[in-house]
Protein backbone atom coordinates (compact mmCIF):
# COMPACT_ATOMS: atom_id res chain seq x y z
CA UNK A 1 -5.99 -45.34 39.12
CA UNK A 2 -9.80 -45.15 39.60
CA UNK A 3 -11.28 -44.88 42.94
CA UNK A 4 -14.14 -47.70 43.08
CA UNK A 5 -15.99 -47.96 46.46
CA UNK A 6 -14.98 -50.94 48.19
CA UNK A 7 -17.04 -53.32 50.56
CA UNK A 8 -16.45 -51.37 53.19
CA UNK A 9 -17.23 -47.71 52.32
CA UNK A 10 -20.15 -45.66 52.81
CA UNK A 11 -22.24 -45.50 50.20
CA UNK A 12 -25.18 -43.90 50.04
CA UNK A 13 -27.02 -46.46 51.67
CA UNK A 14 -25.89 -45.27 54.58
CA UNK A 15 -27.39 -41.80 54.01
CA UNK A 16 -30.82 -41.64 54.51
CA UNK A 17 -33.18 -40.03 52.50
CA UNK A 18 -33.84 -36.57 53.78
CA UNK A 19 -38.00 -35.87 53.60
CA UNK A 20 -38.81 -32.86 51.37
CA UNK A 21 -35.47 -31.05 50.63
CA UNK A 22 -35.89 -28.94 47.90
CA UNK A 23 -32.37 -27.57 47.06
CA UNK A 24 -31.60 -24.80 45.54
CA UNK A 25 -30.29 -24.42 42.07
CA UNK A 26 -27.06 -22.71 43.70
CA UNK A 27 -26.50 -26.05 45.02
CA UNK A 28 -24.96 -26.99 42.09
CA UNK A 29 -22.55 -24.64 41.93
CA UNK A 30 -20.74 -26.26 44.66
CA UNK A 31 -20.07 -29.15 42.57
CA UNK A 32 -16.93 -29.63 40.66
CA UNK A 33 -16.42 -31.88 37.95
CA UNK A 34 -13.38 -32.84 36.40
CA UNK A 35 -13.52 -34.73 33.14
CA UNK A 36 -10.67 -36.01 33.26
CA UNK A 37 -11.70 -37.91 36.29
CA UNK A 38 -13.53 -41.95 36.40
CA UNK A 39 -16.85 -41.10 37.20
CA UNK A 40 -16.97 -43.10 40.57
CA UNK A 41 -14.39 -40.51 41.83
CA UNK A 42 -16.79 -37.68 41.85
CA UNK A 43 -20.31 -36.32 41.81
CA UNK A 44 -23.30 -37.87 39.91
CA UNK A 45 -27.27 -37.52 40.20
CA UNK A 46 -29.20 -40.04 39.61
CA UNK A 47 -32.90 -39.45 37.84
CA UNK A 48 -36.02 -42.36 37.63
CA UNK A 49 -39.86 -41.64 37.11
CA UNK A 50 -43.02 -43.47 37.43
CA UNK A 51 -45.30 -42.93 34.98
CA UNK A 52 -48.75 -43.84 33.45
CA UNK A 53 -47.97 -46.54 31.59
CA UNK A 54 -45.54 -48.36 29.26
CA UNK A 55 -45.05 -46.92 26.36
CA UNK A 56 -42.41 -43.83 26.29
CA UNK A 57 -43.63 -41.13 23.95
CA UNK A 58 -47.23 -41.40 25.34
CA UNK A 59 -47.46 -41.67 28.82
CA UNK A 60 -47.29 -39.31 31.33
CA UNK A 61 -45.07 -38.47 34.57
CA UNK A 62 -46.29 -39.36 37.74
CA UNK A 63 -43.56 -39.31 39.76
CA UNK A 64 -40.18 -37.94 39.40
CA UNK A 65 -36.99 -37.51 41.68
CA UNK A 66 -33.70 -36.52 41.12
CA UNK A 67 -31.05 -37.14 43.75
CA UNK A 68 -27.47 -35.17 43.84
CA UNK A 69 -24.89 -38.11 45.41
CA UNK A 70 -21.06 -37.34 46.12
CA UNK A 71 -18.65 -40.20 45.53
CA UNK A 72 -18.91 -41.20 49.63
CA UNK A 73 -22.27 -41.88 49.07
CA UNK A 74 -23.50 -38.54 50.97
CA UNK A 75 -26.69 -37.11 49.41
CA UNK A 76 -26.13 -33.59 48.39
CA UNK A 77 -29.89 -32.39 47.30
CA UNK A 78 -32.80 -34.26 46.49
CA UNK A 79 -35.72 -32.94 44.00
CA UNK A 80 -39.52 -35.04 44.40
CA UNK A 81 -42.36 -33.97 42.27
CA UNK A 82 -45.71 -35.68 41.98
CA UNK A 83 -47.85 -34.63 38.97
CA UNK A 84 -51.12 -34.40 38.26
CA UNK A 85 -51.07 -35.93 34.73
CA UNK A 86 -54.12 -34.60 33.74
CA UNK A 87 -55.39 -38.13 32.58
CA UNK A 88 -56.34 -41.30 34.05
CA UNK A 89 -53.92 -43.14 35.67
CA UNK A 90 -54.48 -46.94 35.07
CA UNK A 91 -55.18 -49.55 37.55
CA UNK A 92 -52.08 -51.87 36.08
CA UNK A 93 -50.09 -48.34 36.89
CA UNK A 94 -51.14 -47.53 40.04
CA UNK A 95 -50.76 -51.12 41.10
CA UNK A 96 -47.13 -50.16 40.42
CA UNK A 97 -46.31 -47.00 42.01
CA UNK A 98 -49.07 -46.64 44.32
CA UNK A 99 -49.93 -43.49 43.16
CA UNK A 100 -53.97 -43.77 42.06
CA UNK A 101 -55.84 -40.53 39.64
CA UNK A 102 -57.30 -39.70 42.74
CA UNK A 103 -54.65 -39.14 44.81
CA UNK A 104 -52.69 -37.29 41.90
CA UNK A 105 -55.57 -34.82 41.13
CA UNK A 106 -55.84 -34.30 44.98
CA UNK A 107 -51.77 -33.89 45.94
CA UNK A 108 -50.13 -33.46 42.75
CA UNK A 109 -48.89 -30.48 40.88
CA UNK A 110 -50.09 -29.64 37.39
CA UNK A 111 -48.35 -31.30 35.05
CA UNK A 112 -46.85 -28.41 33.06
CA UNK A 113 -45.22 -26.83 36.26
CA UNK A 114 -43.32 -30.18 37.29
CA UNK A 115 -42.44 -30.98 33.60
CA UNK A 116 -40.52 -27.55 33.38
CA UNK A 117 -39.17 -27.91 37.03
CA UNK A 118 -37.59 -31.42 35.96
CA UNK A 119 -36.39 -29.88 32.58
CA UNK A 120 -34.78 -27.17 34.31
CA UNK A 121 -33.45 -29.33 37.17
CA UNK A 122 -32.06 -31.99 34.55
CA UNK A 123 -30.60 -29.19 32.37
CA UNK A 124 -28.71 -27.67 35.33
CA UNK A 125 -27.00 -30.93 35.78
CA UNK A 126 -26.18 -31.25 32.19
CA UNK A 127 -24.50 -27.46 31.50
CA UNK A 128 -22.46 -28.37 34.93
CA UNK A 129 -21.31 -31.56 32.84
CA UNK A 130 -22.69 -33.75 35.69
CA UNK A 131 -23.54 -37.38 35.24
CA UNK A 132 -27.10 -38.00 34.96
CA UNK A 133 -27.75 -41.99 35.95
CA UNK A 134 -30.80 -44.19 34.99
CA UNK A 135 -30.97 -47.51 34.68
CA UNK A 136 -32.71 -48.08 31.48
CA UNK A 137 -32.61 -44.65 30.37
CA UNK A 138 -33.88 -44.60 26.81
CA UNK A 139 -37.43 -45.05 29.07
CA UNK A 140 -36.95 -41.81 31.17
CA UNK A 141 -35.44 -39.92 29.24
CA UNK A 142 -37.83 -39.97 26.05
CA UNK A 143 -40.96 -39.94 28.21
CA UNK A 144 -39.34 -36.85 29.69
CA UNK A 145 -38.22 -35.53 25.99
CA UNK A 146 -42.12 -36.32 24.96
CA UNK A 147 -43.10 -34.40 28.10
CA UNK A 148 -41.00 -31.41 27.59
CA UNK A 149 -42.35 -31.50 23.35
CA UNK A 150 -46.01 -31.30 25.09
CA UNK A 151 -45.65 -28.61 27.12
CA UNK A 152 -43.58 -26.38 24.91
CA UNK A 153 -39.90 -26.99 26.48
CA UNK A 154 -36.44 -27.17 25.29
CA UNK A 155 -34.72 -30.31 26.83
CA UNK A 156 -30.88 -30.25 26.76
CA UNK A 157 -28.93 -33.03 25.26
CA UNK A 158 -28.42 -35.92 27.54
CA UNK A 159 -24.84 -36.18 28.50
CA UNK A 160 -23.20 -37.95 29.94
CA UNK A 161 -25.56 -40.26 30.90
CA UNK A 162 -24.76 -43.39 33.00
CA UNK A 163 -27.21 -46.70 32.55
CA UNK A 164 -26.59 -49.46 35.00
CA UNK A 165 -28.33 -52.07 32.52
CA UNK A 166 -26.53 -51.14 29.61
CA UNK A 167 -23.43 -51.50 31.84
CA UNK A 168 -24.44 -54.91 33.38
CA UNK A 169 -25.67 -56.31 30.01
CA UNK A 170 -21.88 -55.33 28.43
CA UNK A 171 -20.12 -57.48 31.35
CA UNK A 172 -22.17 -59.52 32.38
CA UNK A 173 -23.52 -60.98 28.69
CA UNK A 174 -24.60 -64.83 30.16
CA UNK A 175 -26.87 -63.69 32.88
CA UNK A 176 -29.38 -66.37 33.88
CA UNK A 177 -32.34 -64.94 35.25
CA UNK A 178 -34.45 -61.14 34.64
CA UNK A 179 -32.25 -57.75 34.30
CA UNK A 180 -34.92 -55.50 35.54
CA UNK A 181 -34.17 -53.27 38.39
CA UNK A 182 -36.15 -55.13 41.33
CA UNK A 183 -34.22 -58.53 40.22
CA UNK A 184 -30.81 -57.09 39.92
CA UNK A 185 -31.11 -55.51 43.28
CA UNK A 186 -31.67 -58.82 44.47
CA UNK A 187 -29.16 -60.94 43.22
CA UNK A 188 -26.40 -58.58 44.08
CA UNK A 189 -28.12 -57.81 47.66
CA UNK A 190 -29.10 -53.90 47.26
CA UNK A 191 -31.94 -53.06 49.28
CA UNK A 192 -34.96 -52.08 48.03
CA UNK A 193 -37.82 -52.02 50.14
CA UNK A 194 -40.12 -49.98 48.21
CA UNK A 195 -39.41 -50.86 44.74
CA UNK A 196 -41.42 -48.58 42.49
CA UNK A 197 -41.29 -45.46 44.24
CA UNK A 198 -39.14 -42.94 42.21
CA UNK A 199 -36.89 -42.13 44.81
CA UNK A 200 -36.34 -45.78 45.64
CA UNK A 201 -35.35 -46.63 42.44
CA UNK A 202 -33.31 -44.16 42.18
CA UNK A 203 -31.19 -45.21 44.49
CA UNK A 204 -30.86 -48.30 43.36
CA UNK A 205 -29.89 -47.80 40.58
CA UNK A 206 -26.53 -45.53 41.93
CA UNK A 207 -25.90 -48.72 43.86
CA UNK A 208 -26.28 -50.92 41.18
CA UNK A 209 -23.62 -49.16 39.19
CA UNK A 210 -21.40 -48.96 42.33
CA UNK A 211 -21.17 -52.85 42.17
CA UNK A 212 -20.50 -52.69 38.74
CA UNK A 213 -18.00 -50.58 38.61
CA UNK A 214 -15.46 -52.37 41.96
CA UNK A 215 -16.42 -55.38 39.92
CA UNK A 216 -15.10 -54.62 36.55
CA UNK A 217 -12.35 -51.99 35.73
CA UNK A 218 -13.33 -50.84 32.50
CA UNK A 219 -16.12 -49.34 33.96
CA UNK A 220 -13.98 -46.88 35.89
CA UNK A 221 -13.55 -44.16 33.37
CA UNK A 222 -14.58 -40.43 32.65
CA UNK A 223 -18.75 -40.17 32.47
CA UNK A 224 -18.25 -39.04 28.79
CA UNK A 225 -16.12 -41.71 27.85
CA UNK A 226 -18.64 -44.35 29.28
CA UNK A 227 -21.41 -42.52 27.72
CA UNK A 228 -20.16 -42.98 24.08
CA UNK A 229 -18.99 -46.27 25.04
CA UNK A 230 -22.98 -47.10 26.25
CA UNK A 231 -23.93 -45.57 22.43
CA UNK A 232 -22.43 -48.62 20.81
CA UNK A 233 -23.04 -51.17 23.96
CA UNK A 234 -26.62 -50.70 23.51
CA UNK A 235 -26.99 -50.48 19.81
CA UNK A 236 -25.04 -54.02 19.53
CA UNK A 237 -26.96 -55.62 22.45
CA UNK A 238 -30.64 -54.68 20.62
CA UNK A 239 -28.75 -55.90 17.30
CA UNK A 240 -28.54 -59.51 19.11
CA UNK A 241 -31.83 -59.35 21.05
CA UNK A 242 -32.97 -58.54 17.17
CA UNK A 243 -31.38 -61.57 15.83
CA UNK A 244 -32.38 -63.53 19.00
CA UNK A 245 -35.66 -62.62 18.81
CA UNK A 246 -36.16 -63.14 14.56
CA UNK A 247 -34.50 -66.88 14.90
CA UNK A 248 -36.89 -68.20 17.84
CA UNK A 249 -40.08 -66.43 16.70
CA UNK A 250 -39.46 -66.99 12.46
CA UNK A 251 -39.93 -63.08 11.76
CA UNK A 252 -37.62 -60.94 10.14
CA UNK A 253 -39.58 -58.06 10.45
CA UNK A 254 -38.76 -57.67 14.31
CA UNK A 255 -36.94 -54.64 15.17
CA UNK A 256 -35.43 -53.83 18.27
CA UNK A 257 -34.87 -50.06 18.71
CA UNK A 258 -31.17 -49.80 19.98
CA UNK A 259 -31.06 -45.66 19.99
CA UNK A 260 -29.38 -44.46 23.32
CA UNK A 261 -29.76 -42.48 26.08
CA UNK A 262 -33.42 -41.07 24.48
CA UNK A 263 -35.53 -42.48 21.54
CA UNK A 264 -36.19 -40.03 18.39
């Protein structure tokens, strides 16, 4: 049977978030994955970025972090970049993140260098067949795909990916209220106290899936299994929101983009 934490076990809530640990790559060669194995029993990192703006294949990084979480909920490394985007940040952004063009040009790397640090980082993961978790990840990963295509980079194929709102949309279809991160958090009690920091976000997004997964079984299988499961989840839920969406606005030329993990 799967392991699935319960109410009572550490998670990594409990861990706090060490300040500027910068593991090394050899790191990851401590970590053992079994694919055989439910996800929840092992290993996963979890991956979010703040950016410049909304749209994925045009905006830039601003933000990035990458945390390395064993199945107690212990942090095992934790990568933070901020990036000098080399354009404006907008106001509506910044009001966001917190993160202004000023305080990017003045603090942040150049974008190039933290693009192929978070290429690398991500692509480490992926060779060591770890899960990489995001909730919404068609966002972060094509804004990172678009990002590595700017500066030159290879990006390995995402897998297995993990998406907390894929997975909540699949079991929990009537859901009365908003499905972004901030109001899921919420109604299922995850703390977030700085919503919209990278890091943050992050974690609540591991958290998110946590609850998911005691909650409902089917959840609780191997990372690749899950990941082509999330292939068709996601391409039937944008099929409805499609259908959804032509019916109550009278246009049948909506289309609702329902490629997963990254958008070509």
């Amino acid at each position: 049977m799967p392991h699935v934490p319960g109410p009572d076990q550490p998670t990594l809530f409990d861990t706090p978030v060490a300040e500027g640990t910068q593991p090394e790559a050899a790191d990851l060669d401590d970590v053992v994955i079994d694919p055989q194995l439910a996800w929840p029993d092992q290993a996963l990192a979890t991956f979010d970025l703040e950016t410049t703006g909304r749209d994925a294949r045009t905006c830039r990084i601003v933000t990035a972090s990458v945390l390395l979480v064993a199945p107690d909920g212990q942090i095992l490394g934790q990568w933070e970049w901020l990036a000098d985007p080399g354009v404006e940040i907008p106001d509506g952004a910044a009001a966001i993140h917190g993160i202004t063009t000023e305080h990017a040009r003045e603090h942040g790397a150049p974008a190039g260098q933290v693009v192929s640090e978070l290429v690398q980082v991500i692509g480490d993961l992926f060779v060591r067949n770890i899960p990489v978790l995001a909730f919404n990840a068609p966002y972060d990963f094509t804004v990172l795909a678009a990002e590595a295509q700017r500066h030159g980079l290879d990006l390995a194929a995402p897998r297995p990916v993990l998406d907390p709102y894929v997975m909540h949309k699949q079991v929990r279809v009537r859901w009365h209220g908003k499905r972004t991160l901030v109001a899921l958090s919420e109604a299922y009690g995850i703390p977030l106290e700085s919503a919209h920091t990278s890091a943050e976000d992050a974690l609540a997004a591991v958290r998110l899936a946590q609850i998911l997964a005691r909650e409902h079984a089917e959840l609780c299988v191997p990372a690749a299994a899950l990941h082509d499961a999330q292939i068709g989840w996601a391409e039937a839920q944008a099929l409805n929101l499609q259908d959804y969406l032509r019916g109550v606005k009278n246009d049948p030329t909506i289309v609702i983009d329902g490629t997963w993990p990254v958008r070509s």
